[in-house]
PDB file of N, CA and C in Angstrom:
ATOM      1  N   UNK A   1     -79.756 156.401  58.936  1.00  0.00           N
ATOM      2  CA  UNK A   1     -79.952 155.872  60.275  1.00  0.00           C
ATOM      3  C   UNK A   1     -81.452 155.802  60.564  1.00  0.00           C
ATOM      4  N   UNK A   2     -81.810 154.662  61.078  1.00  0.00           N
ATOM      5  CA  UNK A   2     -83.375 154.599  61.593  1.00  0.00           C
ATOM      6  C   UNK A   2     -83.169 155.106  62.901  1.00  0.00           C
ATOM      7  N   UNK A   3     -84.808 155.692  62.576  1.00  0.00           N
ATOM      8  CA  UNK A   3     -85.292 156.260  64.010  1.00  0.00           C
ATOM      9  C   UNK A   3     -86.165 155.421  64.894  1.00  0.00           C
ATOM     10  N   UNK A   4     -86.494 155.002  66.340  1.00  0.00           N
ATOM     11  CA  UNK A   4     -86.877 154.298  66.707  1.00  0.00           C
ATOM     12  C   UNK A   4     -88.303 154.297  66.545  1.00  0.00           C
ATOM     13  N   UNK A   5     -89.196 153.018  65.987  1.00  0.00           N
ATOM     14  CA  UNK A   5     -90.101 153.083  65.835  1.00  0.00           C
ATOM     15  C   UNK A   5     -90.207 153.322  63.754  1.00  0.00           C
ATOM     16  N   UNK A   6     -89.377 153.519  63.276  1.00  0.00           N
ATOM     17  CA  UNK A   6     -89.611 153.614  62.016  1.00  0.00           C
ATOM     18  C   UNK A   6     -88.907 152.694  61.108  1.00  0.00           C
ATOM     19  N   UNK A   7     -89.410 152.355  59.928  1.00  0.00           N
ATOM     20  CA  UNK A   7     -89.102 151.487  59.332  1.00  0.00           C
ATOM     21  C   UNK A   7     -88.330 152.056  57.929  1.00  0.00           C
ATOM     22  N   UNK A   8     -87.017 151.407  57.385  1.00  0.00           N
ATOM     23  CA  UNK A   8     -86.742 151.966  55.925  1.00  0.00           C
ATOM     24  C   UNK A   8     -87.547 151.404  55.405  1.00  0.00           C
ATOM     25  N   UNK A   9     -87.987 151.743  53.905  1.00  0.00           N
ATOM     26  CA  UNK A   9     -88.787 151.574  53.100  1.00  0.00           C
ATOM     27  C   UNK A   9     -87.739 150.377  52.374  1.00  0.00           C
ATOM     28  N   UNK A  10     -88.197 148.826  51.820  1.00  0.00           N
ATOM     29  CA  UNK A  10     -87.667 147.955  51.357  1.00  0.00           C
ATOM     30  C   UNK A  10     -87.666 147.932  50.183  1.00  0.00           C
ATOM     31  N   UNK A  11     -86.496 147.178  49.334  1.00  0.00           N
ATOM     32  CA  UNK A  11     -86.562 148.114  48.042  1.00  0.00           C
ATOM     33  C   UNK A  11     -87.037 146.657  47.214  1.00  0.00           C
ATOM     34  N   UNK A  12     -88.091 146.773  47.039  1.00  0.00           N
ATOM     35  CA  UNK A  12     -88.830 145.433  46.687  1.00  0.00           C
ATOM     36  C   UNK A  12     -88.238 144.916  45.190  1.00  0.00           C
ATOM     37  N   UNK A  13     -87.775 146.331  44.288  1.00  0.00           N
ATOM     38  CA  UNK A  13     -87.416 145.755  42.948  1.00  0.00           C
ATOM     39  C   UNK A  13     -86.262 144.962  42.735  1.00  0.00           C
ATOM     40  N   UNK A  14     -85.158 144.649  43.975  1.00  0.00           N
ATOM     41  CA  UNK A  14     -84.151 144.341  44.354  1.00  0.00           C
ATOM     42  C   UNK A  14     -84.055 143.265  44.869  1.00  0.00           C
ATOM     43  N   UNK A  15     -85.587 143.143  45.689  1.00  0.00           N
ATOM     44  CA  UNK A  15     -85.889 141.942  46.368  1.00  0.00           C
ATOM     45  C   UNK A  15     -86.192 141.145  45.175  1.00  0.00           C
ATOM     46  N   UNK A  16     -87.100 140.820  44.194  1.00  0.00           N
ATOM     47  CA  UNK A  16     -87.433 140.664  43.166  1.00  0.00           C
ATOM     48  C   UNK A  16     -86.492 140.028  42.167  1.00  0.00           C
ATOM     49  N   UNK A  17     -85.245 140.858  42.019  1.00  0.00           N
ATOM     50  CA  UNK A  17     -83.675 140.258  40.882  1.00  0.00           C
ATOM     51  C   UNK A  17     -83.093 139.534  42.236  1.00  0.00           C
ATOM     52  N   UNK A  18     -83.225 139.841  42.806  1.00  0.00           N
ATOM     53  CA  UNK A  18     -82.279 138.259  43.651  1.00  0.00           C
ATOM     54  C   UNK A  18     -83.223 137.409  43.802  1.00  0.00           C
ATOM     55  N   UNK A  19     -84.287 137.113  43.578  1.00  0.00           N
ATOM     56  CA  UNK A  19     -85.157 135.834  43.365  1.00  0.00           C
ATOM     57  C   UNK A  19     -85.139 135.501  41.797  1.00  0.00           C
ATOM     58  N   UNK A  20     -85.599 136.276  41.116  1.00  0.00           N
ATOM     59  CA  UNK A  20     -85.010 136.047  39.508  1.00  0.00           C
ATOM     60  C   UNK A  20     -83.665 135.527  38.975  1.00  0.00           C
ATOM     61  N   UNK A  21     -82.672 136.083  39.731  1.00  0.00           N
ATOM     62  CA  UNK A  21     -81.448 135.558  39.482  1.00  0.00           C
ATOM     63  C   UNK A  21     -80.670 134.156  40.782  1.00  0.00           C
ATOM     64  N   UNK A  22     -81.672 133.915  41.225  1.00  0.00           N
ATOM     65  CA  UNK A  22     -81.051 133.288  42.133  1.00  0.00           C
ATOM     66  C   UNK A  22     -80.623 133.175  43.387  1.00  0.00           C
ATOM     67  N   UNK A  23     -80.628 134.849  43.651  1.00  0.00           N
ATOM     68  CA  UNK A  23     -79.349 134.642  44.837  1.00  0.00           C
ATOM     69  C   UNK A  23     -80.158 134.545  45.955  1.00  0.00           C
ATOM     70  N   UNK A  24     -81.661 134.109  45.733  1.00  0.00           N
ATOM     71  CA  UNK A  24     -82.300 133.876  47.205  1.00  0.00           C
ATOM     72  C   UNK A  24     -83.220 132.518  46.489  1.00  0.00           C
ATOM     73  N   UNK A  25     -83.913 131.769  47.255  1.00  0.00           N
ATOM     74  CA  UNK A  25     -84.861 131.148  46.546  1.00  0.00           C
ATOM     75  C   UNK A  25     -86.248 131.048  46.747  1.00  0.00           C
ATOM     76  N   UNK A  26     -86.326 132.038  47.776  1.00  0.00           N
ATOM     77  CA  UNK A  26     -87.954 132.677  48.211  1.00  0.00           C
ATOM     78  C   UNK A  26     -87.711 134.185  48.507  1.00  0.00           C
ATOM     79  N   UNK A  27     -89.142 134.524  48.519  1.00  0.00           N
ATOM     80  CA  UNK A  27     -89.471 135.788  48.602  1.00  0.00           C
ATOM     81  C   UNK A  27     -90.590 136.117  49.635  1.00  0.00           C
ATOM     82  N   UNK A  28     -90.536 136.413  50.782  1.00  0.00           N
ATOM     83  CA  UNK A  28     -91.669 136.467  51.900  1.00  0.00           C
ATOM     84  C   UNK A  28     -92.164 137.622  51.949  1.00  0.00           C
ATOM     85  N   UNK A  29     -94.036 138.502  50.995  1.00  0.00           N
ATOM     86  CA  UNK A  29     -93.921 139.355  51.514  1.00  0.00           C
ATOM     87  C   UNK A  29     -95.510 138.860  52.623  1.00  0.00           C
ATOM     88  N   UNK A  30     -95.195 139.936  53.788  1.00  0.00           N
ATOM     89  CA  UNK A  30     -96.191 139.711  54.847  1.00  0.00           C
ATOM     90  C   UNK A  30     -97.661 140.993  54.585  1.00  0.00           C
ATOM     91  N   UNK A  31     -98.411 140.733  55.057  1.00  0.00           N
ATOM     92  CA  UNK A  31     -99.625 141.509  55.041  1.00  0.00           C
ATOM     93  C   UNK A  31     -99.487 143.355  55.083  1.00  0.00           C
ATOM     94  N   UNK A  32     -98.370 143.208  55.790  1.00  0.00           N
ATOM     95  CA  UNK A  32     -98.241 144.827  56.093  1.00  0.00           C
ATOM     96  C   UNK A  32     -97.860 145.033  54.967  1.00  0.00           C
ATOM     97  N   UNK A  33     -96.551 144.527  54.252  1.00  0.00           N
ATOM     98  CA  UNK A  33     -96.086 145.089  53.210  1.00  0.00           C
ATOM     99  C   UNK A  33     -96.560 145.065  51.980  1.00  0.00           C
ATOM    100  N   UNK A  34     -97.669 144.260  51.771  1.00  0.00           N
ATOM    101  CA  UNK A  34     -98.354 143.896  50.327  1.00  0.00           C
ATOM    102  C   UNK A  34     -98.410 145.106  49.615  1.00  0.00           C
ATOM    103  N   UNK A  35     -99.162 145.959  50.240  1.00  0.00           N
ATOM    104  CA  UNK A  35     -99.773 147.209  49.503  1.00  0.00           C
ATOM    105  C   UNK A  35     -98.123 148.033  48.756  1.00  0.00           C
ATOM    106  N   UNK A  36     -97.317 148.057  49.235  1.00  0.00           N
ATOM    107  CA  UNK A  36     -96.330 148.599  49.155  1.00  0.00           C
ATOM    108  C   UNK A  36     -95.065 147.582  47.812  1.00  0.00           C
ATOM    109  N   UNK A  37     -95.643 146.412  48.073  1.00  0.00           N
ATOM    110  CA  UNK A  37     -94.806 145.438  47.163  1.00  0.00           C
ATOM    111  C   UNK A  37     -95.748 145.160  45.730  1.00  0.00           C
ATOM    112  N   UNK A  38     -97.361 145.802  46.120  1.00  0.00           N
ATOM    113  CA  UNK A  38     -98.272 145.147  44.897  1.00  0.00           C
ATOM    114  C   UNK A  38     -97.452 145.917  43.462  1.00  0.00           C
ATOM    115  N   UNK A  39     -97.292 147.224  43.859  1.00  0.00           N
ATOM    116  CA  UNK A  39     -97.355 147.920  42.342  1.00  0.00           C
ATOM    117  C   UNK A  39     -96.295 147.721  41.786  1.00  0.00           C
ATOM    118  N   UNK A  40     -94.801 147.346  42.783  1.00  0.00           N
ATOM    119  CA  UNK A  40     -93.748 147.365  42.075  1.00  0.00           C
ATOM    120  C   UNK A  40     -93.867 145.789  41.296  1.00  0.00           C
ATOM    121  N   UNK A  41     -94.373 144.593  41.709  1.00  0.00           N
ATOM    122  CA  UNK A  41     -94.337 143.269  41.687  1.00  0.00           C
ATOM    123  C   UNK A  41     -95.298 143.305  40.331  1.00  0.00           C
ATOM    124  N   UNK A  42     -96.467 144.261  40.011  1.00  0.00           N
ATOM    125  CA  UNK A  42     -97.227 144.540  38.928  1.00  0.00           C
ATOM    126  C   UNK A  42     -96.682 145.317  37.774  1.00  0.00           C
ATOM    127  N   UNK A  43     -95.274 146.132  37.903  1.00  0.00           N
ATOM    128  CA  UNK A  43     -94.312 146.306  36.768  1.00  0.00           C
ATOM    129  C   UNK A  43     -93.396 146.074  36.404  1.00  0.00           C
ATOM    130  N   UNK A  44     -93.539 144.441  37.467  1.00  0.00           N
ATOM    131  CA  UNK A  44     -92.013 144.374  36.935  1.00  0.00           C
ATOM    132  C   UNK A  44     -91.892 143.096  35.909  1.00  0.00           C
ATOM    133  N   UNK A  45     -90.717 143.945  35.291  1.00  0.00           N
ATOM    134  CA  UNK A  45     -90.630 142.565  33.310  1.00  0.00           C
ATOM    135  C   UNK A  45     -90.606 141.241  33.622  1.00  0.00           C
ATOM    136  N   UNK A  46     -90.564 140.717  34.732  1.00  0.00           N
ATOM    137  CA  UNK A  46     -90.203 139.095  34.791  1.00  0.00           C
ATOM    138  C   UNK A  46     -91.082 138.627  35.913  1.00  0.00           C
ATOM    139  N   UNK A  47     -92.115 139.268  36.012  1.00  0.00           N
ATOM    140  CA  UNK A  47     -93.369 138.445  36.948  1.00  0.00           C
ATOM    141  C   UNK A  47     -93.370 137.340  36.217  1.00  0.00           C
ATOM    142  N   UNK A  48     -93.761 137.141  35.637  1.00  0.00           N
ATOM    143  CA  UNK A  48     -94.208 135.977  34.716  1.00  0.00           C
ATOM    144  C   UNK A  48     -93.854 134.899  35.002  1.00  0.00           C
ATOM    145  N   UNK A  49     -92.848 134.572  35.522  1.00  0.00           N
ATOM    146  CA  UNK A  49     -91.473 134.282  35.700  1.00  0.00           C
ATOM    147  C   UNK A  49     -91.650 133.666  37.561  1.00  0.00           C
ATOM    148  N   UNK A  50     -92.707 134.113  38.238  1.00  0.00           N
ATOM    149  CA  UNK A  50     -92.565 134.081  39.535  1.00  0.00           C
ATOM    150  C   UNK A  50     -94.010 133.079  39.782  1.00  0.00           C
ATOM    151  N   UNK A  51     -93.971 132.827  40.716  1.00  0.00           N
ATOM    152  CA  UNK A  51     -95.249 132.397  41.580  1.00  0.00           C
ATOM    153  C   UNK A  51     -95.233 132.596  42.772  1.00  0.00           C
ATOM    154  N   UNK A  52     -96.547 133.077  43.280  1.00  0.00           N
ATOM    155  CA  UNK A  52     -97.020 133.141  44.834  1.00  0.00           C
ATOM    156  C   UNK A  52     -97.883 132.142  45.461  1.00  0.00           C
ATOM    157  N   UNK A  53     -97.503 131.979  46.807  1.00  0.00           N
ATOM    158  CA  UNK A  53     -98.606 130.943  46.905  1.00  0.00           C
ATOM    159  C   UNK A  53     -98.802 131.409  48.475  1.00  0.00           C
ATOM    160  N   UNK A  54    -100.011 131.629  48.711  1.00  0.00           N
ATOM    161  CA  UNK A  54    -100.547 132.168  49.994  1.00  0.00           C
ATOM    162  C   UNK A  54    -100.470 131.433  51.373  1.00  0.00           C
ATOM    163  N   UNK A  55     -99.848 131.928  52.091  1.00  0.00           N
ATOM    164  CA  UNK A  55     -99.916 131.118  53.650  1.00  0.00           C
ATOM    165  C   UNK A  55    -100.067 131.622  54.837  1.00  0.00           C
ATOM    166  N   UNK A  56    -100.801 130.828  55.443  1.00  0.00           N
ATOM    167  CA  UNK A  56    -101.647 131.155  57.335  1.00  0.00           C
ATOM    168  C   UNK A  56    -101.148 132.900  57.355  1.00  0.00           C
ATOM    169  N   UNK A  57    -101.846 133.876  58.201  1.00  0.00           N
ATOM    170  CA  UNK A  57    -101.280 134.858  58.297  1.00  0.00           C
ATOM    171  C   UNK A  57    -101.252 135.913  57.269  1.00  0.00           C
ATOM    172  N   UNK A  58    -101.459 135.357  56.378  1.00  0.00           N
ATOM    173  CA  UNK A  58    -101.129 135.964  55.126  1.00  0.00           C
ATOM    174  C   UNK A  58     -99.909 136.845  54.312  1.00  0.00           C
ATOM    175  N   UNK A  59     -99.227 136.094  54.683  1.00  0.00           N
ATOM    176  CA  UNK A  59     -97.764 135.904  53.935  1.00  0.00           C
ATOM    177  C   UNK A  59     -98.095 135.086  52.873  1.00  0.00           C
ATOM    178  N   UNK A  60     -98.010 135.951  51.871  1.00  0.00           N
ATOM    179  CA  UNK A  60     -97.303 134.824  50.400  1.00  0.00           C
ATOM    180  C   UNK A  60     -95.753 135.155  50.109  1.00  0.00           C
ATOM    181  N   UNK A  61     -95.566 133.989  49.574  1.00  0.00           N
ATOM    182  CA  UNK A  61     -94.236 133.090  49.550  1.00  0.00           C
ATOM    183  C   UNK A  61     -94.141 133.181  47.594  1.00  0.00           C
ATOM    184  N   UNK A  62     -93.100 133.541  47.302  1.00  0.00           N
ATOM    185  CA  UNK A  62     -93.004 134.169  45.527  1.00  0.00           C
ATOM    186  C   UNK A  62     -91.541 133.178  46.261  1.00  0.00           C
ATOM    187  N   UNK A  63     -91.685 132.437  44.641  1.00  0.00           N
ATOM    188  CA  UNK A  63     -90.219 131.813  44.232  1.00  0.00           C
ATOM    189  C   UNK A  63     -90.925 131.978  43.089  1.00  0.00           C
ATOM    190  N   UNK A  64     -89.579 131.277  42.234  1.00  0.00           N
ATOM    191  CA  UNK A  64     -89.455 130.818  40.124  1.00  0.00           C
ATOM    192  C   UNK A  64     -90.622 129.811  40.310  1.00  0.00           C
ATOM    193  N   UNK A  65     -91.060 130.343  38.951  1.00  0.00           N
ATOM    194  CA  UNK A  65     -91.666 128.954  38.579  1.00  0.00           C
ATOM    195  C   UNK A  65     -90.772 128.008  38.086  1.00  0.00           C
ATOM    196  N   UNK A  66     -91.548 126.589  38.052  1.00  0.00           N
ATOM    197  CA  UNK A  66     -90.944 125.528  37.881  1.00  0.00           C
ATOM    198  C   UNK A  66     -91.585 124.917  36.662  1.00  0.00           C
ATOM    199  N   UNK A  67     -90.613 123.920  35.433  1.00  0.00           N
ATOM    200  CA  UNK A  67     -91.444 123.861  34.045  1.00  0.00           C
ATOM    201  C   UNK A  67     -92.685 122.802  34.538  1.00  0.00           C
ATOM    202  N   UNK A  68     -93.396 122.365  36.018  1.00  0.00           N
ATOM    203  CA  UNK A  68     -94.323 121.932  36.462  1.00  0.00           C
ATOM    204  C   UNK A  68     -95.642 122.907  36.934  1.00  0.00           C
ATOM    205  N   UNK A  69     -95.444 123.312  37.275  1.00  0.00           N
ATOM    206  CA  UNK A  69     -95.832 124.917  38.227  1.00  0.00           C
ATOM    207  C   UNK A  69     -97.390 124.859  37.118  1.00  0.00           C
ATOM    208  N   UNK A  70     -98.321 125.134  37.471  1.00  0.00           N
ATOM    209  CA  UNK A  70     -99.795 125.547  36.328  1.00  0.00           C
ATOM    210  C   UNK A  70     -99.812 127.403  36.402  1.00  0.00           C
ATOM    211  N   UNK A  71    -100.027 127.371  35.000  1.00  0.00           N
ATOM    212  CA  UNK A  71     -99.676 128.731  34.625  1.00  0.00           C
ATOM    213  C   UNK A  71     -98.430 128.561  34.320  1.00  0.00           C
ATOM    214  N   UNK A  72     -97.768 128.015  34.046  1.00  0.00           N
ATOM    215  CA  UNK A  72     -96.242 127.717  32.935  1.00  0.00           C
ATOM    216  C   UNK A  72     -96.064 128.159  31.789  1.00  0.00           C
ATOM    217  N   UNK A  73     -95.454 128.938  31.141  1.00  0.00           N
ATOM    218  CA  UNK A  73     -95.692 128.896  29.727  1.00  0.00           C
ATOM    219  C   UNK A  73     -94.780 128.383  28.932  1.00  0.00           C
ATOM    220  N   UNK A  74     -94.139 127.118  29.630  1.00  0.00           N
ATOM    221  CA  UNK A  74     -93.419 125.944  29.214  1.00  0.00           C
ATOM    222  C   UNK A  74     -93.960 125.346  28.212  1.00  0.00           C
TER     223      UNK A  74
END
């Protein structure tokens, strides 16, 4: 149960396989959460696999790459 004013901790590696596998087709993380999403997003086996692309606010936006995408290793 949350307490008011507190946040659960998001389970980013989870967030991550449902963009890998599909079952979402973006990934929004926002400024607050970066620090908290960098290290897991830096071990995980299928970055490679992803792209970010930075927007207003500073939210970047992670979907699949595409066999167009630069940095492809298509």
């Amino acid at each position: 149960m949350q307490k008011e004013g507190m946040q659960m901790a998001k389970d980013y590696q989870a967030a991550l396989e449902d963009l890998r596998t599909g079952k979402v087709e973006e990934l929004v993380i926002t400024p607050d959460e970066f620090m908290a999403f960098q290290p897991v997003f830096y071990n995980y086996e299928y970055k490679n696999q992803l792209v970010g692309a930075a927007h207003r606010g500073g939210e970047i936006h992670y979907r699949m790459k595409e066999s167009g995408d630069r940095g492809s290793q298509d």
